[in-house]
PDB file of N, CA and C in Angstrom:
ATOM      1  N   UNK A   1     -60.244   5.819  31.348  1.00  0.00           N
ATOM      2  CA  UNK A   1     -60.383   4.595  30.591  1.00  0.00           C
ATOM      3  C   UNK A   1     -61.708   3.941  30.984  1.00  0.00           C
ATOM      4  N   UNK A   2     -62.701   3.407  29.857  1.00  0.00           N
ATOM      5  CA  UNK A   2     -63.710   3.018  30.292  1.00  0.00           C
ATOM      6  C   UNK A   2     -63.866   1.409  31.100  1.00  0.00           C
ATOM      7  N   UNK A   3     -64.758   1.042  31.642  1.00  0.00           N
ATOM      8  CA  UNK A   3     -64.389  -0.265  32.235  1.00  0.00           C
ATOM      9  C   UNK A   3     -64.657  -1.377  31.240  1.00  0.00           C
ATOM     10  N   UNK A   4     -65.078  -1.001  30.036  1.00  0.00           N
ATOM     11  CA  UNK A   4     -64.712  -2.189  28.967  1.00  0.00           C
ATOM     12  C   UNK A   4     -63.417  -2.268  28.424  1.00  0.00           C
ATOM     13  N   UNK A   5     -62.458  -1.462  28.373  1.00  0.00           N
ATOM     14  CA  UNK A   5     -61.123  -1.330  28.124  1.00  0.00           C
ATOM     15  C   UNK A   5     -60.579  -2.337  29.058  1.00  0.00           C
ATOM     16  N   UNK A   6     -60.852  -1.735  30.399  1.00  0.00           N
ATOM     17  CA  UNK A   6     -59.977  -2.663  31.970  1.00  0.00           C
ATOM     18  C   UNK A   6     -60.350  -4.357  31.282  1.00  0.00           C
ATOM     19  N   UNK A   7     -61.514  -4.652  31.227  1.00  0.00           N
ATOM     20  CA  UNK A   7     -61.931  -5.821  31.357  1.00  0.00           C
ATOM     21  C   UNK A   7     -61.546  -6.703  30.079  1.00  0.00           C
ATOM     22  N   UNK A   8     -60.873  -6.163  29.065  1.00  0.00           N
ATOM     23  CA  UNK A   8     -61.013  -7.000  27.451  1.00  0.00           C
ATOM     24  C   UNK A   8     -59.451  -7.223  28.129  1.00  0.00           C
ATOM     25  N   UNK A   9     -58.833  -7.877  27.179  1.00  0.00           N
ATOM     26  CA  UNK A   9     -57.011  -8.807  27.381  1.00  0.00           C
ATOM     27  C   UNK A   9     -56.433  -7.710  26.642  1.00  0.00           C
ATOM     28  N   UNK A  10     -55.239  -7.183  27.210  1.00  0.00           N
ATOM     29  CA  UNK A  10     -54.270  -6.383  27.087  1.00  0.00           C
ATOM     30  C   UNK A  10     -53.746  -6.300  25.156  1.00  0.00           C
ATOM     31  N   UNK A  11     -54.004  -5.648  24.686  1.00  0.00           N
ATOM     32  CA  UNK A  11     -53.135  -5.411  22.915  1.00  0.00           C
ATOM     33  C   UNK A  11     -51.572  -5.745  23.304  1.00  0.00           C
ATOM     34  N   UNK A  12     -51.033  -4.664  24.757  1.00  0.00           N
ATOM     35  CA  UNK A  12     -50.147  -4.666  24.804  1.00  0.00           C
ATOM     36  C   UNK A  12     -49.268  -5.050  26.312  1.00  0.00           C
ATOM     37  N   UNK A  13     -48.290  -5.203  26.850  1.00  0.00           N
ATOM     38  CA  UNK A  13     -47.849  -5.107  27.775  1.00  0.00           C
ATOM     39  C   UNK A  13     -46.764  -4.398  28.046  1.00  0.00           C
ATOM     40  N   UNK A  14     -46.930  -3.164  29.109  1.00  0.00           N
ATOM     41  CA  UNK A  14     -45.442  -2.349  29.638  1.00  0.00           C
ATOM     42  C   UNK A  14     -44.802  -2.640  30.358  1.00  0.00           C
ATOM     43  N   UNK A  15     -43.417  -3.165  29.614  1.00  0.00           N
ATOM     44  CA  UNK A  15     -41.826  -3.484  30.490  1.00  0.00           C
ATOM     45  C   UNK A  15     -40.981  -2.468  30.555  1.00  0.00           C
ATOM     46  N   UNK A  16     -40.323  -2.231  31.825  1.00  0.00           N
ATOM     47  CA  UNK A  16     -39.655  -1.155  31.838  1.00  0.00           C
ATOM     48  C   UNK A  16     -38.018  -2.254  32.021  1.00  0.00           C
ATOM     49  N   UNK A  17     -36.850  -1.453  31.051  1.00  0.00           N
ATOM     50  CA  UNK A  17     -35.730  -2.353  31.240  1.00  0.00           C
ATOM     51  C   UNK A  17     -34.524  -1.759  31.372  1.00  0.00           C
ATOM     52  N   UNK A  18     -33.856  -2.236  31.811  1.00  0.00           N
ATOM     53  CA  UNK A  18     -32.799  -1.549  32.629  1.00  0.00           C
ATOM     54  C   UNK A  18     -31.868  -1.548  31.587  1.00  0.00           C
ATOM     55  N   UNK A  19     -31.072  -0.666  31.051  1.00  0.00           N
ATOM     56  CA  UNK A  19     -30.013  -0.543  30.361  1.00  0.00           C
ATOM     57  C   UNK A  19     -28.655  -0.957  31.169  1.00  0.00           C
ATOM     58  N   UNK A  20     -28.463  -2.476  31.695  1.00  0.00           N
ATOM     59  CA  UNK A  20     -27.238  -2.827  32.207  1.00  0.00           C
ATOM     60  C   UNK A  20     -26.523  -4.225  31.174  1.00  0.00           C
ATOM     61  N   UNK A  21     -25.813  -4.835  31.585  1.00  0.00           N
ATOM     62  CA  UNK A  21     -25.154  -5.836  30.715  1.00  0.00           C
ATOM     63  C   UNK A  21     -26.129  -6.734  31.032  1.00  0.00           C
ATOM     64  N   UNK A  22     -26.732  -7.179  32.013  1.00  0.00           N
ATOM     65  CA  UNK A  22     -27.578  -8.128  32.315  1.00  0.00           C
ATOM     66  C   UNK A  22     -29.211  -7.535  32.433  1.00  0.00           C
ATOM     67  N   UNK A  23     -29.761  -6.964  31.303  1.00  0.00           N
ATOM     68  CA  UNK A  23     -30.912  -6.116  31.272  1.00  0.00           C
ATOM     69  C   UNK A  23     -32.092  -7.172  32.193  1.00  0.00           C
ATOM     70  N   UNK A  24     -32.823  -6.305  32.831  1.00  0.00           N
ATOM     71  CA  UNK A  24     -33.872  -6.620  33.928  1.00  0.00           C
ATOM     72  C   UNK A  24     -35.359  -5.663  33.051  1.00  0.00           C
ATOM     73  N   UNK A  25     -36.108  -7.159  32.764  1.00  0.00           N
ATOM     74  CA  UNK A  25     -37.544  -6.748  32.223  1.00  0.00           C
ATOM     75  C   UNK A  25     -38.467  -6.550  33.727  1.00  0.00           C
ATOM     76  N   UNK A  26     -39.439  -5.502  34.037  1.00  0.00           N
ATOM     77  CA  UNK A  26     -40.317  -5.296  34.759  1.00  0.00           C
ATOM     78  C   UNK A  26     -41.240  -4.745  34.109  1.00  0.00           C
ATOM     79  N   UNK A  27     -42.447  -5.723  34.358  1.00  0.00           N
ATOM     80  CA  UNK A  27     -43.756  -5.425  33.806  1.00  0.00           C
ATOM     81  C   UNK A  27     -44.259  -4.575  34.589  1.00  0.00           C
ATOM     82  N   UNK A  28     -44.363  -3.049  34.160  1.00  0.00           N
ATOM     83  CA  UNK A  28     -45.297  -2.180  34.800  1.00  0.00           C
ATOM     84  C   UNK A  28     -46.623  -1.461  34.023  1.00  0.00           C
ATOM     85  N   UNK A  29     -47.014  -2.225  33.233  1.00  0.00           N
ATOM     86  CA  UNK A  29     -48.534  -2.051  32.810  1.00  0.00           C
ATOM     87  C   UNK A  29     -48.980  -2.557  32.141  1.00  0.00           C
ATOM     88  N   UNK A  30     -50.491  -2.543  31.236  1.00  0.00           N
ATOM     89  CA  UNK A  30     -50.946  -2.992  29.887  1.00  0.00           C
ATOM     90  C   UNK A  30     -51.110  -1.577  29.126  1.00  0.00           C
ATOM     91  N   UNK A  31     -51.639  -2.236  27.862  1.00  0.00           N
ATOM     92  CA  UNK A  31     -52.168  -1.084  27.074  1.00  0.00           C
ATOM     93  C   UNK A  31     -52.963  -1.362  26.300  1.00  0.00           C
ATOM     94  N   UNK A  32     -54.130  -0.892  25.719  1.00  0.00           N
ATOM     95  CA  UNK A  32     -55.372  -1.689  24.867  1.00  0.00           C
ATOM     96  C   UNK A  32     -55.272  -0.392  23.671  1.00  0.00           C
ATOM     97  N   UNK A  33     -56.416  -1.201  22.302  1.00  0.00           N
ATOM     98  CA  UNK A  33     -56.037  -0.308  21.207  1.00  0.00           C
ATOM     99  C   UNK A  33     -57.456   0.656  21.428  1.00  0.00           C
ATOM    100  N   UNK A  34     -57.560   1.674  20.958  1.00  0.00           N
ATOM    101  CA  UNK A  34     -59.045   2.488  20.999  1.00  0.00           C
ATOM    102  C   UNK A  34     -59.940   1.926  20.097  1.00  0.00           C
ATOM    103  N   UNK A  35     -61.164   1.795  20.132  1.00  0.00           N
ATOM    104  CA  UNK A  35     -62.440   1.540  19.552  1.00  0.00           C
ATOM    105  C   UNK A  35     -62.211   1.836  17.738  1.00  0.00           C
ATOM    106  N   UNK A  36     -61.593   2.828  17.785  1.00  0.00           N
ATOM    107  CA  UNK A  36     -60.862   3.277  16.132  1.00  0.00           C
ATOM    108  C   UNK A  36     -59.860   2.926  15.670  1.00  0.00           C
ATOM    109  N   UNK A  37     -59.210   2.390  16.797  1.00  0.00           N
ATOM    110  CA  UNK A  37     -57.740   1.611  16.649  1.00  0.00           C
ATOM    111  C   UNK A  37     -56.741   2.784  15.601  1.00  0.00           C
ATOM    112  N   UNK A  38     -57.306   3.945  16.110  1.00  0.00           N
ATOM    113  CA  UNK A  38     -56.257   5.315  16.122  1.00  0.00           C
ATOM    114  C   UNK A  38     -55.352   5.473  17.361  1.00  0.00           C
ATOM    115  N   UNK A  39     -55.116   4.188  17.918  1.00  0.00           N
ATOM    116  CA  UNK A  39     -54.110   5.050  19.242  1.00  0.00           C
ATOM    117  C   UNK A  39     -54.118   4.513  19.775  1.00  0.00           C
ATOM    118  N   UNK A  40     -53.917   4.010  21.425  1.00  0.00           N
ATOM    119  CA  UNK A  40     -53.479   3.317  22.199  1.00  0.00           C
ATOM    120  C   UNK A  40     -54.120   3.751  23.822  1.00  0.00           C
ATOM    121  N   UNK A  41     -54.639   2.835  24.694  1.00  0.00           N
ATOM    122  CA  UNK A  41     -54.831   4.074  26.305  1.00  0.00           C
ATOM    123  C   UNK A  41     -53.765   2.998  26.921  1.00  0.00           C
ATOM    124  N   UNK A  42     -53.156   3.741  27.434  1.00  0.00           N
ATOM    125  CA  UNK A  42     -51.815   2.558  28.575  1.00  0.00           C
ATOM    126  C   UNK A  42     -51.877   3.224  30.271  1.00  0.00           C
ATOM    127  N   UNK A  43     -52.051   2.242  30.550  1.00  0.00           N
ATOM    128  CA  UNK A  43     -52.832   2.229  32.077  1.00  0.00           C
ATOM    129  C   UNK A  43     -50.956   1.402  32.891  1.00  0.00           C
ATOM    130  N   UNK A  44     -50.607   2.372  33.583  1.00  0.00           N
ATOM    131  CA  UNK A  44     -49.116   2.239  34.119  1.00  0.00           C
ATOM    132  C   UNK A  44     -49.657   1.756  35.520  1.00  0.00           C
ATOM    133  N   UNK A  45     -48.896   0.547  36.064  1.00  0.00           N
ATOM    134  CA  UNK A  45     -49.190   0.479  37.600  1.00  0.00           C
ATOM    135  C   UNK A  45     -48.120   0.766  37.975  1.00  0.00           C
ATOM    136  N   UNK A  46     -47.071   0.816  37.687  1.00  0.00           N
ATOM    137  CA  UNK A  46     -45.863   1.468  38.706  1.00  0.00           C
ATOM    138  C   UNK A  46     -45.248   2.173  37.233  1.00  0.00           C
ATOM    139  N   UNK A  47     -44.535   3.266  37.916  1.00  0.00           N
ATOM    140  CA  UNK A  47     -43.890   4.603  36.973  1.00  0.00           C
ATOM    141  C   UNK A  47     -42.233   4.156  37.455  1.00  0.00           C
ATOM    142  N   UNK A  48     -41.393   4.397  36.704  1.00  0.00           N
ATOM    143  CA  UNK A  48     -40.382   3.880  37.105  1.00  0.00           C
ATOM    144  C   UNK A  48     -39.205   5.390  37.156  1.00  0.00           C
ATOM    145  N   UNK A  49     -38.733   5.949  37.789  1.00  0.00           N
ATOM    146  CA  UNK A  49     -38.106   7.083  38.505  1.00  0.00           C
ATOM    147  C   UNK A  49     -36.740   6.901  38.065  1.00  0.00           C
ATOM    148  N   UNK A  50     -35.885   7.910  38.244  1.00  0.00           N
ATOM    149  CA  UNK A  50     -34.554   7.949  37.818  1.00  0.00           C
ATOM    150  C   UNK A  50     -33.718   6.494  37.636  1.00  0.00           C
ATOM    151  N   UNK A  51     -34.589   6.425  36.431  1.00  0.00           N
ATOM    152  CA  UNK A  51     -33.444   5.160  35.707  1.00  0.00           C
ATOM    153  C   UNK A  51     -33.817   5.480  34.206  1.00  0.00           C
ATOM    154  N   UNK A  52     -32.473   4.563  33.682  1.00  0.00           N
ATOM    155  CA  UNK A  52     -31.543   4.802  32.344  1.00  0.00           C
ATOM    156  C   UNK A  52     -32.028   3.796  31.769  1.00  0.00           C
ATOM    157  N   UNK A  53     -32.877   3.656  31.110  1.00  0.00           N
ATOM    158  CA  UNK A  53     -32.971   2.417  30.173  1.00  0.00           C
ATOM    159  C   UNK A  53     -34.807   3.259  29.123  1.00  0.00           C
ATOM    160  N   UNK A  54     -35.673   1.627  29.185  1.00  0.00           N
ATOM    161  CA  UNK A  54     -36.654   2.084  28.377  1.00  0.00           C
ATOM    162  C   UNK A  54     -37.526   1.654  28.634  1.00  0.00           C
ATOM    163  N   UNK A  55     -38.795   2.100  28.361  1.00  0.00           N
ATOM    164  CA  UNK A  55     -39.979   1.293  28.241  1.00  0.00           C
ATOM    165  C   UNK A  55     -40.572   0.745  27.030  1.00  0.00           C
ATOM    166  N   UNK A  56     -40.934  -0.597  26.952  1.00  0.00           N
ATOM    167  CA  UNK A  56     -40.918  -1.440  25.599  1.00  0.00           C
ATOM    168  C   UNK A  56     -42.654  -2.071  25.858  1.00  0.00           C
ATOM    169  N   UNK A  57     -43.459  -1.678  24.820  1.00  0.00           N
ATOM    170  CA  UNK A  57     -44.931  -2.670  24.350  1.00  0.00           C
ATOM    171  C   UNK A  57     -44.594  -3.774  23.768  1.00  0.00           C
ATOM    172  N   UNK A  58     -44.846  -4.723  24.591  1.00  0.00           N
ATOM    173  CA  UNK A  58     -44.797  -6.020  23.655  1.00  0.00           C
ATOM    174  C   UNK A  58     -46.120  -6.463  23.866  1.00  0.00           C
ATOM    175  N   UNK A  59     -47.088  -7.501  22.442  1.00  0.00           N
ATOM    176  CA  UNK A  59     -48.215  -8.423  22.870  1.00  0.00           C
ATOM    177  C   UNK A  59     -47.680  -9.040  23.201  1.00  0.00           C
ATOM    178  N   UNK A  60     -48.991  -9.572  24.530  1.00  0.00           N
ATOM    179  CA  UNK A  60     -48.803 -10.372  25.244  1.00  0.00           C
ATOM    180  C   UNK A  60     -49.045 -11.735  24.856  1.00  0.00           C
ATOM    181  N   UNK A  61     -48.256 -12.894  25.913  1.00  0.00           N
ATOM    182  CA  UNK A  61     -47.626 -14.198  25.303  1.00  0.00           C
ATOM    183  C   UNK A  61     -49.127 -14.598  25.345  1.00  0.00           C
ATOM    184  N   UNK A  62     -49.634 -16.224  25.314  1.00  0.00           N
ATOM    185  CA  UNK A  62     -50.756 -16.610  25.451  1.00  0.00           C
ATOM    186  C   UNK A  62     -50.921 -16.734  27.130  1.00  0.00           C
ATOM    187  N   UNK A  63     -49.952 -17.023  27.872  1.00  0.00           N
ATOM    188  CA  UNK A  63     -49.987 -17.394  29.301  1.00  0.00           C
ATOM    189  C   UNK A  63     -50.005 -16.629  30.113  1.00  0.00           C
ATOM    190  N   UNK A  64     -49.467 -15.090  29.523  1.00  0.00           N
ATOM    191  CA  UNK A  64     -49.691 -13.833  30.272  1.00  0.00           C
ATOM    192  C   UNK A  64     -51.473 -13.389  29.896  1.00  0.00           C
ATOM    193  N   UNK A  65     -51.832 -13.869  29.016  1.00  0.00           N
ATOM    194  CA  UNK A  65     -53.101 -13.228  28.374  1.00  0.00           C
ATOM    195  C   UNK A  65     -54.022 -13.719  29.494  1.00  0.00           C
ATOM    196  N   UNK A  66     -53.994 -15.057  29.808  1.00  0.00           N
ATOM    197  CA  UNK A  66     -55.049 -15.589  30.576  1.00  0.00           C
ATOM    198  C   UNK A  66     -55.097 -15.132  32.085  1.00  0.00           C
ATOM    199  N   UNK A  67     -53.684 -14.772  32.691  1.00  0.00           N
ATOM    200  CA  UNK A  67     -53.855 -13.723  33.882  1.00  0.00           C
ATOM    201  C   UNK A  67     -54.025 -12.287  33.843  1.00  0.00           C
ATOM    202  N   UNK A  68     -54.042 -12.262  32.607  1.00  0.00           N
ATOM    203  CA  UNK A  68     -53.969 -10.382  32.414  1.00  0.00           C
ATOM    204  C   UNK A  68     -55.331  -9.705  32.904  1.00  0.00           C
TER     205      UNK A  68
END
């Protein structure tokens, strides 16, 4: 990923969520759109290991944007 990607505000954000009755969101990455906006690069800081649920892109809120 180039370092103008790192540096622009996230398209997207990766939550990983637990498939329980009381689902648990954990943000484990961003994701930005490509220069052609054919596709997506998603930059994971933590990988999440034998668990049952999903990983969900959502844009980010305005208040996450400004720490992102």
């Amino acid at each position: 990923m180039t370092d103008k990607a790192t540096r622009k505000t996230p398209n997207f954000i990766a939550y990983c969520i637990s498939e329980s009755e009381n689902a648990i969101w954990t943000r484990i990455g961003a994701a930005w759109d490509h220069e052609d906006e054919k596709g997506l690069n998603l930059q994971l800081d933590l990988i999440p290991v034998n668990f049952t649920g999903r990983i969900v892109l959502r844009e980010p809120k305005a208040k996450q944007e400004e720490g992102a």
